[in-house]
PDB file of N, CA and C in Angstrom:
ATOM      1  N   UNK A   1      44.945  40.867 -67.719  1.00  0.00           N
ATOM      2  CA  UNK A   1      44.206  39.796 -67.098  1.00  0.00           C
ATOM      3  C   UNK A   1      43.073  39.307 -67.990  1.00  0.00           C
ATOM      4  N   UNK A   2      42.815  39.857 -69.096  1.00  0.00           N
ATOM      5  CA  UNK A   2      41.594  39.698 -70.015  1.00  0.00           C
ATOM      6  C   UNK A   2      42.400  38.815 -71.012  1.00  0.00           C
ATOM      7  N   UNK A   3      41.381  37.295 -71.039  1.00  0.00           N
ATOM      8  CA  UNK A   3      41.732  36.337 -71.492  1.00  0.00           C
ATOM      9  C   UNK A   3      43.163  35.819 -71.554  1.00  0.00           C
ATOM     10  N   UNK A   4      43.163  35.361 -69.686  1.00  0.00           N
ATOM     11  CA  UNK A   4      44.729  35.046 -69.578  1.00  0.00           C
ATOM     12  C   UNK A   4      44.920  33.741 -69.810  1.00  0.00           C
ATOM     13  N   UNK A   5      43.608  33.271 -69.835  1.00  0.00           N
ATOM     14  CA  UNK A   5      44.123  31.740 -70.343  1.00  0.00           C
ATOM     15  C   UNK A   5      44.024  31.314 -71.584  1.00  0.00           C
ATOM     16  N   UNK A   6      45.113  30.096 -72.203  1.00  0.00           N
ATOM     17  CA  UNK A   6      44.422  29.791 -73.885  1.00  0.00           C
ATOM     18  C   UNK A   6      43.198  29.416 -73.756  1.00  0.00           C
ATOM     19  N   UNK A   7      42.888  28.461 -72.575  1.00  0.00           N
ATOM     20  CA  UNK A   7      41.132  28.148 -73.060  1.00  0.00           C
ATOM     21  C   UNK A   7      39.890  29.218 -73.749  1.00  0.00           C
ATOM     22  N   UNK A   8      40.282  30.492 -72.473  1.00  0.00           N
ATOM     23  CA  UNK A   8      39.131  31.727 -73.049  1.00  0.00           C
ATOM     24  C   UNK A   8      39.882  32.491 -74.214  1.00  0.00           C
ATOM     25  N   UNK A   9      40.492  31.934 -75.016  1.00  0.00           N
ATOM     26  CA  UNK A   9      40.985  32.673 -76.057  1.00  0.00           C
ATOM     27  C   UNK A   9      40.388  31.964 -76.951  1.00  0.00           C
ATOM     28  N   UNK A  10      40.544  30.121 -76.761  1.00  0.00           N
ATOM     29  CA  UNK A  10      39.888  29.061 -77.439  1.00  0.00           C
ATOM     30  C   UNK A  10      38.400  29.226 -77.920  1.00  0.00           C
ATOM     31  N   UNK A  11      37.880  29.796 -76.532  1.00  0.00           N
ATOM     32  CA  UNK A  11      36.398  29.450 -76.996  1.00  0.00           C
ATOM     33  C   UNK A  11      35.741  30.780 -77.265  1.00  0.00           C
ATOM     34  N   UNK A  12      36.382  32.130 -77.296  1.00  0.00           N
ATOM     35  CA  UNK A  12      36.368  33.373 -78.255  1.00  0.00           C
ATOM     36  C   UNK A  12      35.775  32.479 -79.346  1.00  0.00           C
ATOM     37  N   UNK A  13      37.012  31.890 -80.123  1.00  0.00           N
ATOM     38  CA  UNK A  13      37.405  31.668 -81.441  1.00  0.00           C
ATOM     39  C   UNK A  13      35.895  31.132 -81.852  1.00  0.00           C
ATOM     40  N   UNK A  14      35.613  29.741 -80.985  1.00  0.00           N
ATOM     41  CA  UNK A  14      34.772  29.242 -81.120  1.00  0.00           C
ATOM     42  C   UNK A  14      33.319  29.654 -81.443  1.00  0.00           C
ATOM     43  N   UNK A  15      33.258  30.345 -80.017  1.00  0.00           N
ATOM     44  CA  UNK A  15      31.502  30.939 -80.183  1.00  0.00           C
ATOM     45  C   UNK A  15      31.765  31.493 -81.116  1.00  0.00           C
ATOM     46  N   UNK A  16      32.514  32.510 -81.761  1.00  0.00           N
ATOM     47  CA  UNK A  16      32.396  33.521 -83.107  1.00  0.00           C
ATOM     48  C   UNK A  16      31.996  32.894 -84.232  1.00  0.00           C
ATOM     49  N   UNK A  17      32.924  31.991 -84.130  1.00  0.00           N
ATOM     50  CA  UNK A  17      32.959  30.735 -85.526  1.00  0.00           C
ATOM     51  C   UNK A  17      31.232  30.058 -85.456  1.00  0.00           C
ATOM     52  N   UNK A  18      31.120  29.700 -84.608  1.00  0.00           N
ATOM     53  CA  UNK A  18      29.686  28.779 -84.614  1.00  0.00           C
ATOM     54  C   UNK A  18      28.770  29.246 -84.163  1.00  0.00           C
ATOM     55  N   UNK A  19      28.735  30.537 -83.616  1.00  0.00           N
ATOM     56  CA  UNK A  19      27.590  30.961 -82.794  1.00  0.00           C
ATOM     57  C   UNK A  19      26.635  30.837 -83.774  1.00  0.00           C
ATOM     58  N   UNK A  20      25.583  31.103 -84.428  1.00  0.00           N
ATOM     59  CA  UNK A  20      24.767  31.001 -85.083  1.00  0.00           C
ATOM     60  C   UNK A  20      24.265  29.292 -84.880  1.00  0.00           C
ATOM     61  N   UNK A  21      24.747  28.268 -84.681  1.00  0.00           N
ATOM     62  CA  UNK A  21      24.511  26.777 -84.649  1.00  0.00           C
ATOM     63  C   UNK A  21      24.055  27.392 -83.031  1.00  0.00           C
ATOM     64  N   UNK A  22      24.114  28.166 -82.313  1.00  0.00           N
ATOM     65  CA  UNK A  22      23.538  27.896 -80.829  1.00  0.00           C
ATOM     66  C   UNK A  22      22.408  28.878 -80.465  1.00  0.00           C
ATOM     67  N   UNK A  23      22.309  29.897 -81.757  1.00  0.00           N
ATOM     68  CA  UNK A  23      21.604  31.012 -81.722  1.00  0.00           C
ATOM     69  C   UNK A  23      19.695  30.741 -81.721  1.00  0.00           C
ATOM     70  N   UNK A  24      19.463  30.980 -80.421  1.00  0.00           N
ATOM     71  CA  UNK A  24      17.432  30.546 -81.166  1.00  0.00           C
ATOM     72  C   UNK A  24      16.900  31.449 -81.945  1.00  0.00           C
ATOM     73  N   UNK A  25      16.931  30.639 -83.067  1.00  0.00           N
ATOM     74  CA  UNK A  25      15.530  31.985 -83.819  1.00  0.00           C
ATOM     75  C   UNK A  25      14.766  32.854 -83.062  1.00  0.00           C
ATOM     76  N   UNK A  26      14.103  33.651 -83.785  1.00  0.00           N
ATOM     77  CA  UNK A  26      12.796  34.556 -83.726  1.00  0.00           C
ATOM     78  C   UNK A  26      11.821  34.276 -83.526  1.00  0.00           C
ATOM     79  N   UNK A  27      11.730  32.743 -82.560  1.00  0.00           N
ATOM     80  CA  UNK A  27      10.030  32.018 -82.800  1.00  0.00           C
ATOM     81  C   UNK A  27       9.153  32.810 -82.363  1.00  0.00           C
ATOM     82  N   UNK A  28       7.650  32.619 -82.247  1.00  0.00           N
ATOM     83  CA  UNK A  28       6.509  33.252 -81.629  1.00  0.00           C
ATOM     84  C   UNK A  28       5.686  32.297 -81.510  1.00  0.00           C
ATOM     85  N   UNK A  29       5.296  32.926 -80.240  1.00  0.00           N
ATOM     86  CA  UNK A  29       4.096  31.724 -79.400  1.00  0.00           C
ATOM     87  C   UNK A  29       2.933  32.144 -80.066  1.00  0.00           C
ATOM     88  N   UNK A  30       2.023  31.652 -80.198  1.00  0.00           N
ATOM     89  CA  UNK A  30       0.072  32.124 -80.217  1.00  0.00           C
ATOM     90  C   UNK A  30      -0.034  33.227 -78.968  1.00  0.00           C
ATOM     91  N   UNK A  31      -0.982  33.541 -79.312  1.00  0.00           N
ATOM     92  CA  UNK A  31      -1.477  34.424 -78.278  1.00  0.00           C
ATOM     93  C   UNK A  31      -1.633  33.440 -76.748  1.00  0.00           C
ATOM     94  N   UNK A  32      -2.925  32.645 -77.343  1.00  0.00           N
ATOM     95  CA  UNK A  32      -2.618  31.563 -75.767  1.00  0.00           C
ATOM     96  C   UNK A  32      -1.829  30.862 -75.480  1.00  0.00           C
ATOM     97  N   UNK A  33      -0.745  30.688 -76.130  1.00  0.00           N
ATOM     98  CA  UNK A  33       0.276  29.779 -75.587  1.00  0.00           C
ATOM     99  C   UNK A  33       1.715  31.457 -75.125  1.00  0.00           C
ATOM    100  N   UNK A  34       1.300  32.356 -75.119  1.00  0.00           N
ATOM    101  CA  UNK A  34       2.311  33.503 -74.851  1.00  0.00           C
ATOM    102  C   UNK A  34       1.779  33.649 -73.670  1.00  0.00           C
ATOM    103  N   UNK A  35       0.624  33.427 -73.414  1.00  0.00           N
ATOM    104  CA  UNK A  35      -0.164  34.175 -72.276  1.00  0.00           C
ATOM    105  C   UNK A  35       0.566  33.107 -70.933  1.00  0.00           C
ATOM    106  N   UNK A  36      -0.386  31.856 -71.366  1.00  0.00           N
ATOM    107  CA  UNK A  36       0.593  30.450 -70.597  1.00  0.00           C
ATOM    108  C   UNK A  36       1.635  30.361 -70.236  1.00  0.00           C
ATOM    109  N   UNK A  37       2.549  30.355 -71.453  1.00  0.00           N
ATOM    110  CA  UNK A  37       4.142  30.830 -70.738  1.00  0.00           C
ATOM    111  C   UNK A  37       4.419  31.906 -69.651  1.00  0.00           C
ATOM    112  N   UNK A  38       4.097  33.128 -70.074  1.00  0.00           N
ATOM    113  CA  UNK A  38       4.431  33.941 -69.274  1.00  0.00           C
ATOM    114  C   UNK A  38       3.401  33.635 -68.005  1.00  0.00           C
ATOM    115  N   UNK A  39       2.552  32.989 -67.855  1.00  0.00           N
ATOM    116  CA  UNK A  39       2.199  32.737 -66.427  1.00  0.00           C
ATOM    117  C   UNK A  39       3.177  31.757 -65.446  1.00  0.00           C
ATOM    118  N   UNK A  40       3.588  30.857 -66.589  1.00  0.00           N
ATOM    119  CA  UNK A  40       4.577  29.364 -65.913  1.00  0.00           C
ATOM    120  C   UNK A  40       6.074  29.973 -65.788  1.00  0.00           C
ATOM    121  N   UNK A  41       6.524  30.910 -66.746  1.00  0.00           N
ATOM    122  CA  UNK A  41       7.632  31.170 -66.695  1.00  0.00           C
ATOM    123  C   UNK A  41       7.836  32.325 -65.416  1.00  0.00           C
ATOM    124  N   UNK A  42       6.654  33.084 -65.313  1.00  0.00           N
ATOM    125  CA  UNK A  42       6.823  34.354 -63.808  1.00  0.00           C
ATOM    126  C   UNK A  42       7.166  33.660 -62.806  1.00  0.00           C
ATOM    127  N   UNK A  43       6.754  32.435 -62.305  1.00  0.00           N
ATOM    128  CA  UNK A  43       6.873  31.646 -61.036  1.00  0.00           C
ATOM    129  C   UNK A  43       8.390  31.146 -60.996  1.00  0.00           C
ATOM    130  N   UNK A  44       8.719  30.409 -62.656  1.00  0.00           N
ATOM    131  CA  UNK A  44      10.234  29.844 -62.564  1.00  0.00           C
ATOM    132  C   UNK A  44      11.013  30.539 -62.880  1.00  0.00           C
ATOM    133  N   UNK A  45      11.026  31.866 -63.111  1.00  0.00           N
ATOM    134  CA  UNK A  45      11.923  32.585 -63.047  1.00  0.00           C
ATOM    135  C   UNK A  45      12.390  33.240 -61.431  1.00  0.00           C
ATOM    136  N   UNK A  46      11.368  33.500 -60.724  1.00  0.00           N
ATOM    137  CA  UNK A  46      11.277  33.712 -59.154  1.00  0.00           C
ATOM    138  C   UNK A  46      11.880  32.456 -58.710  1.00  0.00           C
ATOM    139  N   UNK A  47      11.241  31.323 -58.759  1.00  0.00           N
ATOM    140  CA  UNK A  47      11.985  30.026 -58.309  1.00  0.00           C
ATOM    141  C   UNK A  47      13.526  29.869 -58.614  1.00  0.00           C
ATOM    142  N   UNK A  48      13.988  30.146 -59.637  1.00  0.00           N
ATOM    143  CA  UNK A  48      15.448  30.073 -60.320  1.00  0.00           C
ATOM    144  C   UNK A  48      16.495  30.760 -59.519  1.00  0.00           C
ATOM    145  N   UNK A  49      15.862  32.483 -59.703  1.00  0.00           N
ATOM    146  CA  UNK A  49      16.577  33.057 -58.827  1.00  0.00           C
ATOM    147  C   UNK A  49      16.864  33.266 -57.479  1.00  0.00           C
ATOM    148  N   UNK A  50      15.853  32.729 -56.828  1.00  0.00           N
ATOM    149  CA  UNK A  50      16.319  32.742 -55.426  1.00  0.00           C
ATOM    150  C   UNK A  50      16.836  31.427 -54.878  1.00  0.00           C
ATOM    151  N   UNK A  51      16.530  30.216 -55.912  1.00  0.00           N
ATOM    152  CA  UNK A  51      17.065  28.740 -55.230  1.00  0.00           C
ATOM    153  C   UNK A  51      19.175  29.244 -55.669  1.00  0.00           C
ATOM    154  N   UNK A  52      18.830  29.685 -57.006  1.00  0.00           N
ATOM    155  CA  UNK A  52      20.521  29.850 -57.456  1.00  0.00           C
ATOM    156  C   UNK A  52      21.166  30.168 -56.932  1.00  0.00           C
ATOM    157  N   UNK A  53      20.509  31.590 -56.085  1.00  0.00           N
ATOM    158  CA  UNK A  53      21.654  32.172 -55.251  1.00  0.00           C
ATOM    159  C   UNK A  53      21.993  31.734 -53.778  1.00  0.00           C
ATOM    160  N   UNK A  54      20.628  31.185 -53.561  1.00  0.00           N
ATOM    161  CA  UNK A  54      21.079  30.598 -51.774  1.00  0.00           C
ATOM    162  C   UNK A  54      22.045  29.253 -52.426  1.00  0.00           C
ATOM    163  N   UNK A  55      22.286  28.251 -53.618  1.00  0.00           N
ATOM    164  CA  UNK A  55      23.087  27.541 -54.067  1.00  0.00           C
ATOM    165  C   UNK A  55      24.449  28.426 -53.959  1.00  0.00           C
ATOM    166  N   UNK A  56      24.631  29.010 -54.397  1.00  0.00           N
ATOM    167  CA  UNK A  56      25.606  29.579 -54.949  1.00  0.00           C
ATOM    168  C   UNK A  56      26.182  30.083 -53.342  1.00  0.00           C
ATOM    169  N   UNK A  57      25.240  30.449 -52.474  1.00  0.00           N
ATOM    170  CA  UNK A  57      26.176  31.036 -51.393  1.00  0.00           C
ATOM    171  C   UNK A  57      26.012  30.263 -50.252  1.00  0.00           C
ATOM    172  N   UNK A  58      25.685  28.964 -50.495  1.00  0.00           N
ATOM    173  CA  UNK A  58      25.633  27.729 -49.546  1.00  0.00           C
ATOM    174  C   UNK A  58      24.801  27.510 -48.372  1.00  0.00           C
ATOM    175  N   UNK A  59      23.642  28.929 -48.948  1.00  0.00           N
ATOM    176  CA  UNK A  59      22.731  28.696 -47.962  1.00  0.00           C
ATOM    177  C   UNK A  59      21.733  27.220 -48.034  1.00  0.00           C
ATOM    178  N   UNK A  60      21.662  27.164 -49.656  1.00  0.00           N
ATOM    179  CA  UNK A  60      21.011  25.705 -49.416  1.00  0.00           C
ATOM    180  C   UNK A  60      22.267  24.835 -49.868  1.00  0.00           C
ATOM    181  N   UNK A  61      22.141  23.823 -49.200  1.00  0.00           N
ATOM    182  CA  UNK A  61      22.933  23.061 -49.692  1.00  0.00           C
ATOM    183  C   UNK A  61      22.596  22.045 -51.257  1.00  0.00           C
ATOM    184  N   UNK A  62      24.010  21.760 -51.584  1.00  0.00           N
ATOM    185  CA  UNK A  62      23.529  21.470 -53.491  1.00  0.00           C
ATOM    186  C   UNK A  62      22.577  19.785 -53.233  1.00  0.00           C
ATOM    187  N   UNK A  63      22.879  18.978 -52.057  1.00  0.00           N
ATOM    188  CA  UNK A  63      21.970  18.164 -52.622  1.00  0.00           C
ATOM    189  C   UNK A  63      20.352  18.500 -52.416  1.00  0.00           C
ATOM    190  N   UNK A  64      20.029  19.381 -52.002  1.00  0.00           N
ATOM    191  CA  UNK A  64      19.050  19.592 -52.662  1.00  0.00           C
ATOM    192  C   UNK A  64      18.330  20.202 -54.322  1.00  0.00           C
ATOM    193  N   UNK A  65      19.262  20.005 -54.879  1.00  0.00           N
ATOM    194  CA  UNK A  65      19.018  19.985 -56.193  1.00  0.00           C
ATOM    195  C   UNK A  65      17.862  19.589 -56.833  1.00  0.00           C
ATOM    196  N   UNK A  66      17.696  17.677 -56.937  1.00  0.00           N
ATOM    197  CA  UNK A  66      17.116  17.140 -57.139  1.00  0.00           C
ATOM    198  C   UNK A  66      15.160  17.566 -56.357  1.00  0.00           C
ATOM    199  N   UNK A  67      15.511  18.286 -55.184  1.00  0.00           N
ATOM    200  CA  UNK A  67      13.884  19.057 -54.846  1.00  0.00           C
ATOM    201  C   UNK A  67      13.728  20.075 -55.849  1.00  0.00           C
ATOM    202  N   UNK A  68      14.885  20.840 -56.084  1.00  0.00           N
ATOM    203  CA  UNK A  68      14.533  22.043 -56.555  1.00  0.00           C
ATOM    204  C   UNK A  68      13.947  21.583 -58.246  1.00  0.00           C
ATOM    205  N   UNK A  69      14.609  20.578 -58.781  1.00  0.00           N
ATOM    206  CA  UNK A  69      14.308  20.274 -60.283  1.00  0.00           C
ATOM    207  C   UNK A  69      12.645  19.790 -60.089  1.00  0.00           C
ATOM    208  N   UNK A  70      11.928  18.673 -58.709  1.00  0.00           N
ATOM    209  CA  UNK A  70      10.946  18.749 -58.333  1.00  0.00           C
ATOM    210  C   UNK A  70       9.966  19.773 -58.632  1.00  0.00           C
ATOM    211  N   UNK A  71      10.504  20.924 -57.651  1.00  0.00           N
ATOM    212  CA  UNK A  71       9.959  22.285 -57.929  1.00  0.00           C
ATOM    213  C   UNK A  71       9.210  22.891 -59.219  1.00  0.00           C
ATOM    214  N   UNK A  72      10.462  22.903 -60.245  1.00  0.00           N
ATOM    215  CA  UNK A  72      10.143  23.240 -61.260  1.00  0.00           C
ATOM    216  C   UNK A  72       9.351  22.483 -62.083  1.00  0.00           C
ATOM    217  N   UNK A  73       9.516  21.179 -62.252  1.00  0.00           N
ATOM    218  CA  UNK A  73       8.768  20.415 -62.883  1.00  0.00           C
ATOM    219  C   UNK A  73       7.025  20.835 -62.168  1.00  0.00           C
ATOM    220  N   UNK A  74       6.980  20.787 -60.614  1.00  0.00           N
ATOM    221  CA  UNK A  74       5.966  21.446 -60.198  1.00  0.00           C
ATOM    222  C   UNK A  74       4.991  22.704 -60.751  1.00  0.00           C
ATOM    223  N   UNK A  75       6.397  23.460 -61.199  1.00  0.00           N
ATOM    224  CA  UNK A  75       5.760  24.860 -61.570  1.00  0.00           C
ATOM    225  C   UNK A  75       5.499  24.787 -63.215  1.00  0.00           C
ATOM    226  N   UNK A  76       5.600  23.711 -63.686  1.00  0.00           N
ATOM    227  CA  UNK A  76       5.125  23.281 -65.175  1.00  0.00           C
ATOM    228  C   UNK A  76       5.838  23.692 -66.112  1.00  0.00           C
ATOM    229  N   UNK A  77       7.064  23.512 -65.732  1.00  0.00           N
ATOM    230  CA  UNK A  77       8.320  23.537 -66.807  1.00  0.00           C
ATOM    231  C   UNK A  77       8.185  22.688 -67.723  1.00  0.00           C
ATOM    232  N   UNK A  78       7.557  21.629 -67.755  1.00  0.00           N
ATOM    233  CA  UNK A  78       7.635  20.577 -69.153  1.00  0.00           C
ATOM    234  C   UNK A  78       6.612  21.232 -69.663  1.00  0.00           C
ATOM    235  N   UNK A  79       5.249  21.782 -70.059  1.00  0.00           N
ATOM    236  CA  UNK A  79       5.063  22.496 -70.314  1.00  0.00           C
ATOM    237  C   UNK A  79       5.019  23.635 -71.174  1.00  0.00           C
ATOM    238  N   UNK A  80       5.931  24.489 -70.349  1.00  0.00           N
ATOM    239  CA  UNK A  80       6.927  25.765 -70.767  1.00  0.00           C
ATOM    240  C   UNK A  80       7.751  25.017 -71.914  1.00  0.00           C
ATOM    241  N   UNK A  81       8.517  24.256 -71.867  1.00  0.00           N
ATOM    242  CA  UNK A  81       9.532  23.775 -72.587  1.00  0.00           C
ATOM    243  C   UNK A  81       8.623  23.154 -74.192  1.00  0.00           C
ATOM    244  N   UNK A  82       7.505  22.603 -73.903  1.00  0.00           N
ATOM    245  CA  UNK A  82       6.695  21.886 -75.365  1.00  0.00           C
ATOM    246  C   UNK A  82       6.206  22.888 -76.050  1.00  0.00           C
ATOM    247  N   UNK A  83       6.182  24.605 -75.202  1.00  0.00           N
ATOM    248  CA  UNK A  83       5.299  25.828 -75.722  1.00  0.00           C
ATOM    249  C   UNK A  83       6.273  26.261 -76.716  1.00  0.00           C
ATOM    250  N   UNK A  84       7.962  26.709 -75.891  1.00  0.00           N
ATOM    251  CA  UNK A  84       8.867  26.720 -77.025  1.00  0.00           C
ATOM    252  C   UNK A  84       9.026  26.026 -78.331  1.00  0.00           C
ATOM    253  N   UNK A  85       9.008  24.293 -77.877  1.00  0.00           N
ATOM    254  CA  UNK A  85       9.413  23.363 -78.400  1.00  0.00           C
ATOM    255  C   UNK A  85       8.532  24.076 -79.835  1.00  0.00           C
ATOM    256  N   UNK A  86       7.186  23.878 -79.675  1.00  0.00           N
ATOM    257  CA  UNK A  86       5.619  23.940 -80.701  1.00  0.00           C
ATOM    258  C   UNK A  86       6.111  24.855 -81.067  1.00  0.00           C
ATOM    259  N   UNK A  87       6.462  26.248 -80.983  1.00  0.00           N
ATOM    260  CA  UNK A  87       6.739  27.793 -81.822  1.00  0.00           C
ATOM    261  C   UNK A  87       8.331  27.423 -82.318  1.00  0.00           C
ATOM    262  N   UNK A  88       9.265  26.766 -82.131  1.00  0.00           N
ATOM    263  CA  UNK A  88       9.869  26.621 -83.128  1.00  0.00           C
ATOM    264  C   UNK A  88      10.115  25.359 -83.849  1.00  0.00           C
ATOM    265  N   UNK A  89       9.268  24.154 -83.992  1.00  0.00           N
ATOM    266  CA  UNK A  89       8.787  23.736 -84.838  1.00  0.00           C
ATOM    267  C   UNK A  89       7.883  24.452 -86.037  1.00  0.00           C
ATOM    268  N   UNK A  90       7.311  25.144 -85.570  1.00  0.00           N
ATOM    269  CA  UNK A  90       6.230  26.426 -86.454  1.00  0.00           C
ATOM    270  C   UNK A  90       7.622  26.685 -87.198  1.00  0.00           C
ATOM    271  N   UNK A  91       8.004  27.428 -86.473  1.00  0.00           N
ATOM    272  CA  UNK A  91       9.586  28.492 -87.194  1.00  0.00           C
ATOM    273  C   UNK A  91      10.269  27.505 -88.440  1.00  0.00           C
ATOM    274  N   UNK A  92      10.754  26.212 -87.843  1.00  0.00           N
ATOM    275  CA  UNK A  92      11.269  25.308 -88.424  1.00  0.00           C
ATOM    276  C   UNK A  92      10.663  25.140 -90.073  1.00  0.00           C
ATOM    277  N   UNK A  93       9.061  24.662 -89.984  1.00  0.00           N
ATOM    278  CA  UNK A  93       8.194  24.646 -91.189  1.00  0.00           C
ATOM    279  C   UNK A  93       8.311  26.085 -92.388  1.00  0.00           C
ATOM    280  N   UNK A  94       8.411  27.091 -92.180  1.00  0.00           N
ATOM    281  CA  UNK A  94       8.182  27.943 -93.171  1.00  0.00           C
ATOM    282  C   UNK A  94       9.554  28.003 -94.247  1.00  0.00           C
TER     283      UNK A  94
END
């Protein structure tokens, strides 16, 4: 039953071949921008997992999606995302 279809045989091939093109570096935040993250990221990681799974088991229903992306943007995911963005631009430069 392990990889009964050609597709998951396909994309074996694939990730092996290219993984590295999807792989994130080793970046590092600053001290205050590590601290930040991990304050923004504790909340959306709690948020993630409990909206996913009531998704997933139809306790909420999916159009609420568009609240939940609300949410996060709430919990300062753009943010989170420019903290990465900035530490591997850093990475990028050396």
């Amino acid at each position: 039953q392990y990889l009964a279809l050609p597709e998951q045989r396909e994309a074996i091939e694939v990730w092996q071949s290219d993984m590295d093109k999807y792989v994130l570096p080793p970046i590092t935040a600053t001290p205050q921008e590590s601290s930040e993250l991990a304050s923004i990221m504790t909340d959306v990681k709690t948020l993630v997992d409990e909206t996913s799974l009531k998704m997933i088991l139809g306790v909420e229903p999916i159009e609420a999606f568009d609240q939940y992306v609300e949410k996060l943007k709430s919990l300062k995911i753009d943010r989170a995302i420019q903290i990465e963005q900035a530490a591997l631009d850093r990475y990028n430069k050396r």
